[in-house]
PDB file of N, CA and C in Angstrom:
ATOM      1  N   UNK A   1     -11.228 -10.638 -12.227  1.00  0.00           N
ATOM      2  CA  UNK A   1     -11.540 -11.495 -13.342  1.00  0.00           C
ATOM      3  C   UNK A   1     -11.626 -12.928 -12.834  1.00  0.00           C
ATOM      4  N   UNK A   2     -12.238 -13.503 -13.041  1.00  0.00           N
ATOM      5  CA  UNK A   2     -12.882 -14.730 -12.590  1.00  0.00           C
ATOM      6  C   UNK A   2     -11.899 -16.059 -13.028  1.00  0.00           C
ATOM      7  N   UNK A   3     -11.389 -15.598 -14.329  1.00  0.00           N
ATOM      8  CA  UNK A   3     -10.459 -16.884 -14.726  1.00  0.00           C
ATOM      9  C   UNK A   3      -8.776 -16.553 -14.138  1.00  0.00           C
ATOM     10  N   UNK A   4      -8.836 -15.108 -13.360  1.00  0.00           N
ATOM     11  CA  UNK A   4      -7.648 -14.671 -12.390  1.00  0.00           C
ATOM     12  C   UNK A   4      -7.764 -15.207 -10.901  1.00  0.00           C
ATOM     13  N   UNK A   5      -8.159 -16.077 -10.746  1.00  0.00           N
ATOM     14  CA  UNK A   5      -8.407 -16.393  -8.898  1.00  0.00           C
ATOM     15  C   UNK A   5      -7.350 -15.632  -8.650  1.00  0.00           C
ATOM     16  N   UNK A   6      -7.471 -15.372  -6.958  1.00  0.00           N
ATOM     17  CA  UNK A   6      -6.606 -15.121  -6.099  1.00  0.00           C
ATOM     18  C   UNK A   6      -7.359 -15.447  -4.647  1.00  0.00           C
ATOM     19  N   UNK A   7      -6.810 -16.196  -3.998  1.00  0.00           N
ATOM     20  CA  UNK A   7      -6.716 -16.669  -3.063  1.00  0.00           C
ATOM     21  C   UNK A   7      -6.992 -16.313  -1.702  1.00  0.00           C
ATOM     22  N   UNK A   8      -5.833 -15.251  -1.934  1.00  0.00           N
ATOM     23  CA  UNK A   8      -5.521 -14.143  -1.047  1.00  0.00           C
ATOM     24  C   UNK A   8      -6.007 -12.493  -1.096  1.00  0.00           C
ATOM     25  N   UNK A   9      -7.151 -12.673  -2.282  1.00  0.00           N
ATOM     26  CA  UNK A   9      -7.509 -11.223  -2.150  1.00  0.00           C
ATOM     27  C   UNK A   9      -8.262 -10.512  -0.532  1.00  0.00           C
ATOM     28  N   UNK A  10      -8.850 -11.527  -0.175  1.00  0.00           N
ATOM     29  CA  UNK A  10      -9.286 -10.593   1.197  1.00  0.00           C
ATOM     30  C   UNK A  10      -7.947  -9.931   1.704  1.00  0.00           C
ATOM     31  N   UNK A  11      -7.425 -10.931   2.416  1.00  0.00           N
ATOM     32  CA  UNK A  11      -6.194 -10.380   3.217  1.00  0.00           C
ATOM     33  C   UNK A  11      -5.186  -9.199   2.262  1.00  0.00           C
ATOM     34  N   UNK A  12      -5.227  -9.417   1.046  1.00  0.00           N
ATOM     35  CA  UNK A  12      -4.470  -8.000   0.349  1.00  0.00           C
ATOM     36  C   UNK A  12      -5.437  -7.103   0.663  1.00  0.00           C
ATOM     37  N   UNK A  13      -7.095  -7.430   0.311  1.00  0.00           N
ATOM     38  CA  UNK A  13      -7.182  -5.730   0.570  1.00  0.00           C
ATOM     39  C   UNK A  13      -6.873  -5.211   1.998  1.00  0.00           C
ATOM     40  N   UNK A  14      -7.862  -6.622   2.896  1.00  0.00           N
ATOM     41  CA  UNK A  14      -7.512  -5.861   4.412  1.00  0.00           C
ATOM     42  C   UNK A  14      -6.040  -4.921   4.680  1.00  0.00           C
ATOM     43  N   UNK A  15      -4.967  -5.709   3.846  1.00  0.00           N
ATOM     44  CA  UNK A  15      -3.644  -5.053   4.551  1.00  0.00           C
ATOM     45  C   UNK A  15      -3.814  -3.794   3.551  1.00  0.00           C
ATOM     46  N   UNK A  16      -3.869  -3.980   2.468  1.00  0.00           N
ATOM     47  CA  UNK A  16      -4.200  -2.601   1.808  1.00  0.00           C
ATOM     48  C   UNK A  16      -5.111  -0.867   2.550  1.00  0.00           C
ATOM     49  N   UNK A  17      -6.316  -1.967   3.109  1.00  0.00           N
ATOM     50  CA  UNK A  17      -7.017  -0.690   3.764  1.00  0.00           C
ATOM     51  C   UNK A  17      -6.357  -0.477   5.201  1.00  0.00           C
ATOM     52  N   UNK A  18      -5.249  -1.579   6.157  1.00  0.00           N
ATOM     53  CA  UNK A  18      -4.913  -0.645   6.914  1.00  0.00           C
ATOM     54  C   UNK A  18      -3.630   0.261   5.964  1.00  0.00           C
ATOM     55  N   UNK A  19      -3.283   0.123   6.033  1.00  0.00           N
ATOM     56  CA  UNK A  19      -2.000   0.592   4.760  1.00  0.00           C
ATOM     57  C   UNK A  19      -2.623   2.504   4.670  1.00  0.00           C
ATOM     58  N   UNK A  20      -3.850   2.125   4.095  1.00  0.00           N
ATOM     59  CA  UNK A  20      -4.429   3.562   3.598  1.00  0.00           C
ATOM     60  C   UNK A  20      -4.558   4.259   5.314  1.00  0.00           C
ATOM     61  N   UNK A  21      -5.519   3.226   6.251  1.00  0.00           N
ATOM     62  CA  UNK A  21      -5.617   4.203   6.831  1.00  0.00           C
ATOM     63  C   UNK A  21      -4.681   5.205   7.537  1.00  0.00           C
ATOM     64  N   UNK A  22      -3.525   4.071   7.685  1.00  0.00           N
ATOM     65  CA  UNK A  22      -2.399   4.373   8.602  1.00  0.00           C
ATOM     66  C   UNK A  22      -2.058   5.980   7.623  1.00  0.00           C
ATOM     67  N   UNK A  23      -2.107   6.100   6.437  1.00  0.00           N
ATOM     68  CA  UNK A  23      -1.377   7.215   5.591  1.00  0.00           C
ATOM     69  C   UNK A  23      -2.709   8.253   6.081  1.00  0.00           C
ATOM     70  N   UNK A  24      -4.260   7.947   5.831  1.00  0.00           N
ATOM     71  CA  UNK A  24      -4.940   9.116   5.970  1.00  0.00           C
ATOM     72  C   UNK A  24      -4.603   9.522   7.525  1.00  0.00           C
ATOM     73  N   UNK A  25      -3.621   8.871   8.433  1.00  0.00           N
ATOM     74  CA  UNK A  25      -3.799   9.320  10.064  1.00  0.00           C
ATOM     75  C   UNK A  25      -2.478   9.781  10.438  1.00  0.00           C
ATOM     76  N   UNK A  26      -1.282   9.982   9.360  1.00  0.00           N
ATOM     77  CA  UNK A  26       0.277  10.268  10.039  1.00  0.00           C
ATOM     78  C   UNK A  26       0.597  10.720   8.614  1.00  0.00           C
ATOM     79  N   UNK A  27       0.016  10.821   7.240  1.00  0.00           N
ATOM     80  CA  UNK A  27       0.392  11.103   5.974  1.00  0.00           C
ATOM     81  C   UNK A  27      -0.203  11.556   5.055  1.00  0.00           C
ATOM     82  N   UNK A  28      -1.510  12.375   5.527  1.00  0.00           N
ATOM     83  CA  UNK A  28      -2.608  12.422   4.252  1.00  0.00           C
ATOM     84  C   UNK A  28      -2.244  13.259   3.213  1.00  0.00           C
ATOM     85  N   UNK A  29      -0.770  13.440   2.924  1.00  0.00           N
ATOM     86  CA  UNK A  29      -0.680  14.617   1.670  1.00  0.00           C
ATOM     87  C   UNK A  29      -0.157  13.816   1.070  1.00  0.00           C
ATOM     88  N   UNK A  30       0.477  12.757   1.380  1.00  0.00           N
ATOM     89  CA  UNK A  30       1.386  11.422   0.462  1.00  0.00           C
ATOM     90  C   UNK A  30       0.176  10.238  -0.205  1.00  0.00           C
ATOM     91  N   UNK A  31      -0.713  10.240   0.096  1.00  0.00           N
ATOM     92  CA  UNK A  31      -1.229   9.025  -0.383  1.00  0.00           C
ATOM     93  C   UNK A  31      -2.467   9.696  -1.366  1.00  0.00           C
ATOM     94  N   UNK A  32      -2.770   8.889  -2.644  1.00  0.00           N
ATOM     95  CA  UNK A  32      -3.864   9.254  -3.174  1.00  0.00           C
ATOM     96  C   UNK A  32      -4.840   7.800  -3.298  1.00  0.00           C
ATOM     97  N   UNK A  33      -4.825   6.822  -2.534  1.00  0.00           N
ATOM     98  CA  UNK A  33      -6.085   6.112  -2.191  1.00  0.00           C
ATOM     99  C   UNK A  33      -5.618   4.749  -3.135  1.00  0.00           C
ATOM    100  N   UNK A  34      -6.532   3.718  -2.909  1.00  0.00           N
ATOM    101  CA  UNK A  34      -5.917   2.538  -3.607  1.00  0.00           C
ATOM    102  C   UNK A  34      -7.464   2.411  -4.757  1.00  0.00           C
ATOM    103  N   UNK A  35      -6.000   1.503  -5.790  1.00  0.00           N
ATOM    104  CA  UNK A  35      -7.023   1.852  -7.297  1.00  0.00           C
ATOM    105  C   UNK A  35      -7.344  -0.239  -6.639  1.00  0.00           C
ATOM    106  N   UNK A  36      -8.193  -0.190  -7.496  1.00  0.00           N
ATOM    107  CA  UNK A  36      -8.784  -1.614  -7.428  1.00  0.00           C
ATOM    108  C   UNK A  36      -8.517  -1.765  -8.991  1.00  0.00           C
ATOM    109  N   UNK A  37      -8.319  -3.105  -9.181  1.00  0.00           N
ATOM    110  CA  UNK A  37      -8.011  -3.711 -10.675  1.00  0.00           C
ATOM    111  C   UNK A  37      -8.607  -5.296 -10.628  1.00  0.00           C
ATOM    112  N   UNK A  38      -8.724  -5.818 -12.139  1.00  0.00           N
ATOM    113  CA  UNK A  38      -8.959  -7.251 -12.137  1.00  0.00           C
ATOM    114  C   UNK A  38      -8.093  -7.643 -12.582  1.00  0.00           C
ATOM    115  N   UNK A  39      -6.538  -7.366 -12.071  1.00  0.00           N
ATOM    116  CA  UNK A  39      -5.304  -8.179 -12.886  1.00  0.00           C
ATOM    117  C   UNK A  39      -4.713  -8.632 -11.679  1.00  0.00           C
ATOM    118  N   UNK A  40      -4.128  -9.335 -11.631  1.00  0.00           N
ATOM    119  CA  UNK A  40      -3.319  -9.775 -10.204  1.00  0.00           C
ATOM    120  C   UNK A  40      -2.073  -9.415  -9.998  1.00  0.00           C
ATOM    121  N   UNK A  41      -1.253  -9.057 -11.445  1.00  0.00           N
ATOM    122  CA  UNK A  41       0.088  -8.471 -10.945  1.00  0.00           C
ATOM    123  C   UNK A  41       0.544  -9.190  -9.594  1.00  0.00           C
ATOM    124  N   UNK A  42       1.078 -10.592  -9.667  1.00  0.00           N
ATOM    125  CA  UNK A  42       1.590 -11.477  -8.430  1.00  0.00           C
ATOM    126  C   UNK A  42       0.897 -11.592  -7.267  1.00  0.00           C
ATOM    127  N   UNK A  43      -0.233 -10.415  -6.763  1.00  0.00           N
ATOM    128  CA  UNK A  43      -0.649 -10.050  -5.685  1.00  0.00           C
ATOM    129  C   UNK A  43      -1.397 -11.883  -5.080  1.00  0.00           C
ATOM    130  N   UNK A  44      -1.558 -12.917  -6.347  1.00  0.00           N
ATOM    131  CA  UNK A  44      -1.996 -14.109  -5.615  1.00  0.00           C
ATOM    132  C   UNK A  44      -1.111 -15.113  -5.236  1.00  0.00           C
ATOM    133  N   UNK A  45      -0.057 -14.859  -4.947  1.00  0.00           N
ATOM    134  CA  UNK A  45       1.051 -15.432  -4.426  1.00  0.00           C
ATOM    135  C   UNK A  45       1.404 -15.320  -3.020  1.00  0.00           C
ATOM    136  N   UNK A  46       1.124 -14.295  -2.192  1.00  0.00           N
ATOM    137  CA  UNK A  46       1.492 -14.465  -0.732  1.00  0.00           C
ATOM    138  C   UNK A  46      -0.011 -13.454  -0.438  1.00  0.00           C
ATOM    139  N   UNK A  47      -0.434 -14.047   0.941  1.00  0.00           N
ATOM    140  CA  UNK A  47      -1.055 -12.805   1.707  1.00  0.00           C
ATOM    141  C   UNK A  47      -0.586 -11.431   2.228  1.00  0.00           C
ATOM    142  N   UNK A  48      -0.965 -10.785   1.753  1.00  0.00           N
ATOM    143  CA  UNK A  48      -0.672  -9.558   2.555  1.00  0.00           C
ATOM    144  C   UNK A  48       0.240  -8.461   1.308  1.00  0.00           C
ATOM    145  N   UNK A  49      -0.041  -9.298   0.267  1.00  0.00           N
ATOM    146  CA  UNK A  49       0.855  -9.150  -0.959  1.00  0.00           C
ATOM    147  C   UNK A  49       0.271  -7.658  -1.565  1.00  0.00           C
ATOM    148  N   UNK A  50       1.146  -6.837  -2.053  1.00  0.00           N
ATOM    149  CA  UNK A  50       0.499  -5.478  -2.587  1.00  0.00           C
ATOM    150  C   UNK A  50       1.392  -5.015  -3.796  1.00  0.00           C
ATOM    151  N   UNK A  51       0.786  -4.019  -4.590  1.00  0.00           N
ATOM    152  CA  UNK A  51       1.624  -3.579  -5.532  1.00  0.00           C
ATOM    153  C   UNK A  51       1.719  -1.551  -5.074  1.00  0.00           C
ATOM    154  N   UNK A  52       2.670  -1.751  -5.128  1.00  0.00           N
ATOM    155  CA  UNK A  52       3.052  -0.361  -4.719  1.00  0.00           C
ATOM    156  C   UNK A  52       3.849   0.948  -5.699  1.00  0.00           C
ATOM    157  N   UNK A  53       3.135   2.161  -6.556  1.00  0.00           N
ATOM    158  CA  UNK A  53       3.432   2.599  -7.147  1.00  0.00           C
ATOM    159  C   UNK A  53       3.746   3.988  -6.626  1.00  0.00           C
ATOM    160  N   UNK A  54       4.912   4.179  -6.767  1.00  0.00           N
ATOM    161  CA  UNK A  54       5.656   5.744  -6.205  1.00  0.00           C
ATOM    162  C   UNK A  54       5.483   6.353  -7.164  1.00  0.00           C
ATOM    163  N   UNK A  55       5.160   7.697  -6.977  1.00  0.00           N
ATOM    164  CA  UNK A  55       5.297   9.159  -7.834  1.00  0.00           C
ATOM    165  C   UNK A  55       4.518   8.633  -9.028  1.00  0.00           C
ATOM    166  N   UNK A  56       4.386   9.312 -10.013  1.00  0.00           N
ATOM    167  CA  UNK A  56       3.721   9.711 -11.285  1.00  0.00           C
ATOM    168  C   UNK A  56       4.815  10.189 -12.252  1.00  0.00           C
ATOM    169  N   UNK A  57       3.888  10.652 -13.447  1.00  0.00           N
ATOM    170  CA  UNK A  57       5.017  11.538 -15.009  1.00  0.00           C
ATOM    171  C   UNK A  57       5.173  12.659 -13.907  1.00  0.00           C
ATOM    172  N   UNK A  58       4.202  13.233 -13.397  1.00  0.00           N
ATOM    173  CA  UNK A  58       4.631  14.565 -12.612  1.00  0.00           C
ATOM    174  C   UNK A  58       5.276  14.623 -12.044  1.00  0.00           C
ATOM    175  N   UNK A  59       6.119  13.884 -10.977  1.00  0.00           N
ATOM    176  CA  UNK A  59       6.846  13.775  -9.497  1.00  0.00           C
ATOM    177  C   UNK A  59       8.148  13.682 -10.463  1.00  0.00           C
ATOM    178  N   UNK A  60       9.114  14.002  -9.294  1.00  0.00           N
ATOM    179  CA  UNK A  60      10.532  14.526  -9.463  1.00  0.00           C
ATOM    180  C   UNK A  60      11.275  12.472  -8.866  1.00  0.00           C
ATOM    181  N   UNK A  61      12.059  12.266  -9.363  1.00  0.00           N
ATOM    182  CA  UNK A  61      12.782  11.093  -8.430  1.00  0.00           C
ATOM    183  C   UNK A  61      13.265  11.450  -6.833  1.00  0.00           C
ATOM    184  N   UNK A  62      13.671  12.914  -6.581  1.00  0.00           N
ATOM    185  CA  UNK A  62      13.661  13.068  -5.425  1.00  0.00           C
ATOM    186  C   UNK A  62      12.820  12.950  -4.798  1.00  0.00           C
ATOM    187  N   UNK A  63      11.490  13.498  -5.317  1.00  0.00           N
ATOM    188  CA  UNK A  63       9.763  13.627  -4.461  1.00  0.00           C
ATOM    189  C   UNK A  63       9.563  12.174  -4.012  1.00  0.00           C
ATOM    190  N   UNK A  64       9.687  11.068  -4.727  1.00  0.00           N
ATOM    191  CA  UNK A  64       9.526   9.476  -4.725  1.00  0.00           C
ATOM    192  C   UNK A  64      10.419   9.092  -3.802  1.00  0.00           C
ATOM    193  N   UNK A  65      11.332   9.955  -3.371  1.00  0.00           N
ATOM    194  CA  UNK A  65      12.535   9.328  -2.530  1.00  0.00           C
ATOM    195  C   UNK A  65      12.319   9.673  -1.629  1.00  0.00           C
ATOM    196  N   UNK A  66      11.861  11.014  -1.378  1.00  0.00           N
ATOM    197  CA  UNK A  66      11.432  11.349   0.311  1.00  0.00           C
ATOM    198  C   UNK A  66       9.990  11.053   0.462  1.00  0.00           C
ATOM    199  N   UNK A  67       9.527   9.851  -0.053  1.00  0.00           N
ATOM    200  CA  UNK A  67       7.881   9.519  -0.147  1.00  0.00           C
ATOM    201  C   UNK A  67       8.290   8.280   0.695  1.00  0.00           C
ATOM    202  N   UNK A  68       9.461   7.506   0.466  1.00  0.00           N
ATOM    203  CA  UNK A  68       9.827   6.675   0.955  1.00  0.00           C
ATOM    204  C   UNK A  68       9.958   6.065   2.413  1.00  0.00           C
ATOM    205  N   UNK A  69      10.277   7.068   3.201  1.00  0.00           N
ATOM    206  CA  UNK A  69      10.562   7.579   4.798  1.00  0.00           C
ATOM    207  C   UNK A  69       9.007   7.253   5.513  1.00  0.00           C
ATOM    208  N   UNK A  70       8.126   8.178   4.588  1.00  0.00           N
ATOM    209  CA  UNK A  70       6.921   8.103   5.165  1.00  0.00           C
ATOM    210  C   UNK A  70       6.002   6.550   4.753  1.00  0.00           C
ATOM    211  N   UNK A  71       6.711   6.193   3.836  1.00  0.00           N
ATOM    212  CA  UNK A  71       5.961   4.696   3.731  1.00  0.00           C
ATOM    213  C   UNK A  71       6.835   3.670   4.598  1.00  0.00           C
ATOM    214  N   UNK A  72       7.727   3.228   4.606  1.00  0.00           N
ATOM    215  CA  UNK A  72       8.394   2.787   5.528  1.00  0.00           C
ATOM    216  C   UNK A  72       7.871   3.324   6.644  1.00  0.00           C
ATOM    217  N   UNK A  73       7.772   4.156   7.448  1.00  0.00           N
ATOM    218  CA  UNK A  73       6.955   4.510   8.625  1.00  0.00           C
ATOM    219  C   UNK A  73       5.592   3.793   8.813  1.00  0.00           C
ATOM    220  N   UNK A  74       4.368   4.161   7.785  1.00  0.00           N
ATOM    221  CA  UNK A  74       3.043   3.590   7.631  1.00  0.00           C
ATOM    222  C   UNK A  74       3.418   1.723   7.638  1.00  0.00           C
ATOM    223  N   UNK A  75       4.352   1.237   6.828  1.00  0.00           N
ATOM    224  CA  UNK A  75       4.600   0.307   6.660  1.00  0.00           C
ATOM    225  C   UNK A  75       5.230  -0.920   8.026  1.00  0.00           C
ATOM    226  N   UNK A  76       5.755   0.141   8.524  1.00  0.00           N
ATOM    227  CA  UNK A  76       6.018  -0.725  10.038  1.00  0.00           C
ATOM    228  C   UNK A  76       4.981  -0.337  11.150  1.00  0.00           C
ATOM    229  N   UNK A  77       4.461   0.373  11.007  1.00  0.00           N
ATOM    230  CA  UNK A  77       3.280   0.334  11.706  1.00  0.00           C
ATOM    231  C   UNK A  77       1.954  -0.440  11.811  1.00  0.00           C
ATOM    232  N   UNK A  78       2.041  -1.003  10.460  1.00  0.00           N
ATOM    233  CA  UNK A  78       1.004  -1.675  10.245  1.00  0.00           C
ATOM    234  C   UNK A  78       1.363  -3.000  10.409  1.00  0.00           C
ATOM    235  N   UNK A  79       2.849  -3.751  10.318  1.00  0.00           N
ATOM    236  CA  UNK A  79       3.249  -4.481  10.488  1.00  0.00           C
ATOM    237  C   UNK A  79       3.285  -4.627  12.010  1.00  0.00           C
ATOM    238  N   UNK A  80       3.545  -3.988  12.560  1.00  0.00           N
ATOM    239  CA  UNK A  80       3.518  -4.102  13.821  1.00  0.00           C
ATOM    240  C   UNK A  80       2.314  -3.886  14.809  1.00  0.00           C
ATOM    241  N   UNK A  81       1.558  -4.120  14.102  1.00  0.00           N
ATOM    242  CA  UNK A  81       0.021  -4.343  14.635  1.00  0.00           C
ATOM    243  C   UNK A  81      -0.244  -2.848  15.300  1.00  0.00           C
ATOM    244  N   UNK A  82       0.470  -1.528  15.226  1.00  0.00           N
ATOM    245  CA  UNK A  82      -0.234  -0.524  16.167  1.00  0.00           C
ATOM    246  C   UNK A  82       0.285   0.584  15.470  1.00  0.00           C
ATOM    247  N   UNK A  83      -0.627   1.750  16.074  1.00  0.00           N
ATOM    248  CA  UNK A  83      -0.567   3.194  15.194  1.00  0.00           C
ATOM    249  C   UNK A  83       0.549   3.846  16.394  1.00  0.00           C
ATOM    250  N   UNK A  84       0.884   3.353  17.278  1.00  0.00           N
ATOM    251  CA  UNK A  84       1.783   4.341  18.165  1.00  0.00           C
ATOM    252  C   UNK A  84       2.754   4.669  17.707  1.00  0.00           C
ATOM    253  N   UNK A  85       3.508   6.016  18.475  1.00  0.00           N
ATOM    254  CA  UNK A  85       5.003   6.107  17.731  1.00  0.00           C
ATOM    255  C   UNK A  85       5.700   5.302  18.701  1.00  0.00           C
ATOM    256  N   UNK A  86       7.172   4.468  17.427  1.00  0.00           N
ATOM    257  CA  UNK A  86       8.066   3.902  18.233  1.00  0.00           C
ATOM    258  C   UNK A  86       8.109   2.725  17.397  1.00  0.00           C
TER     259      UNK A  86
END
């Protein structure tokens, strides 16, 4: 939305699409793809800024909890500039 600037949308999506890829290459049963929106939900406040939604009505709180492990994984990987393990 146009009267929503954000600043920082390149760099959210970029970190967004490594984000995805890192899940389609070490996680592809955990991730279902990133939704695009015209609301900013804070995302224009820092670069690299994302909104992150665990589980669904369907998912169990446990399912969301061991979803966790594997995002934290994708998540330092991408932070750390490389797909290697370690």
């Amino acid at each position: 939305m146009s009267y929503l600037p954000n600043p920082y949308i390149e760099d959210n999506l970029a970190f967004s699409f490594q984000l995805e890829y890192q899940a389609a290459q070490y996680y592809p049963q955990f991730y279902r793809g990133i939704y695009l929106a015209g609301l900013r939900y804070n995302l224009h406040l820092r670069p690299r800024a994302l909104l992150l939604e665990a589980g669904a009505q369907t998912n169990t709180v446990e399912e969301v909890r061991n979803a966790m492990e594997p995002f934290a994984d994708i998540l330092n990987r991408v932070l750390k500039g490389s797909d290697k393990e370690g």
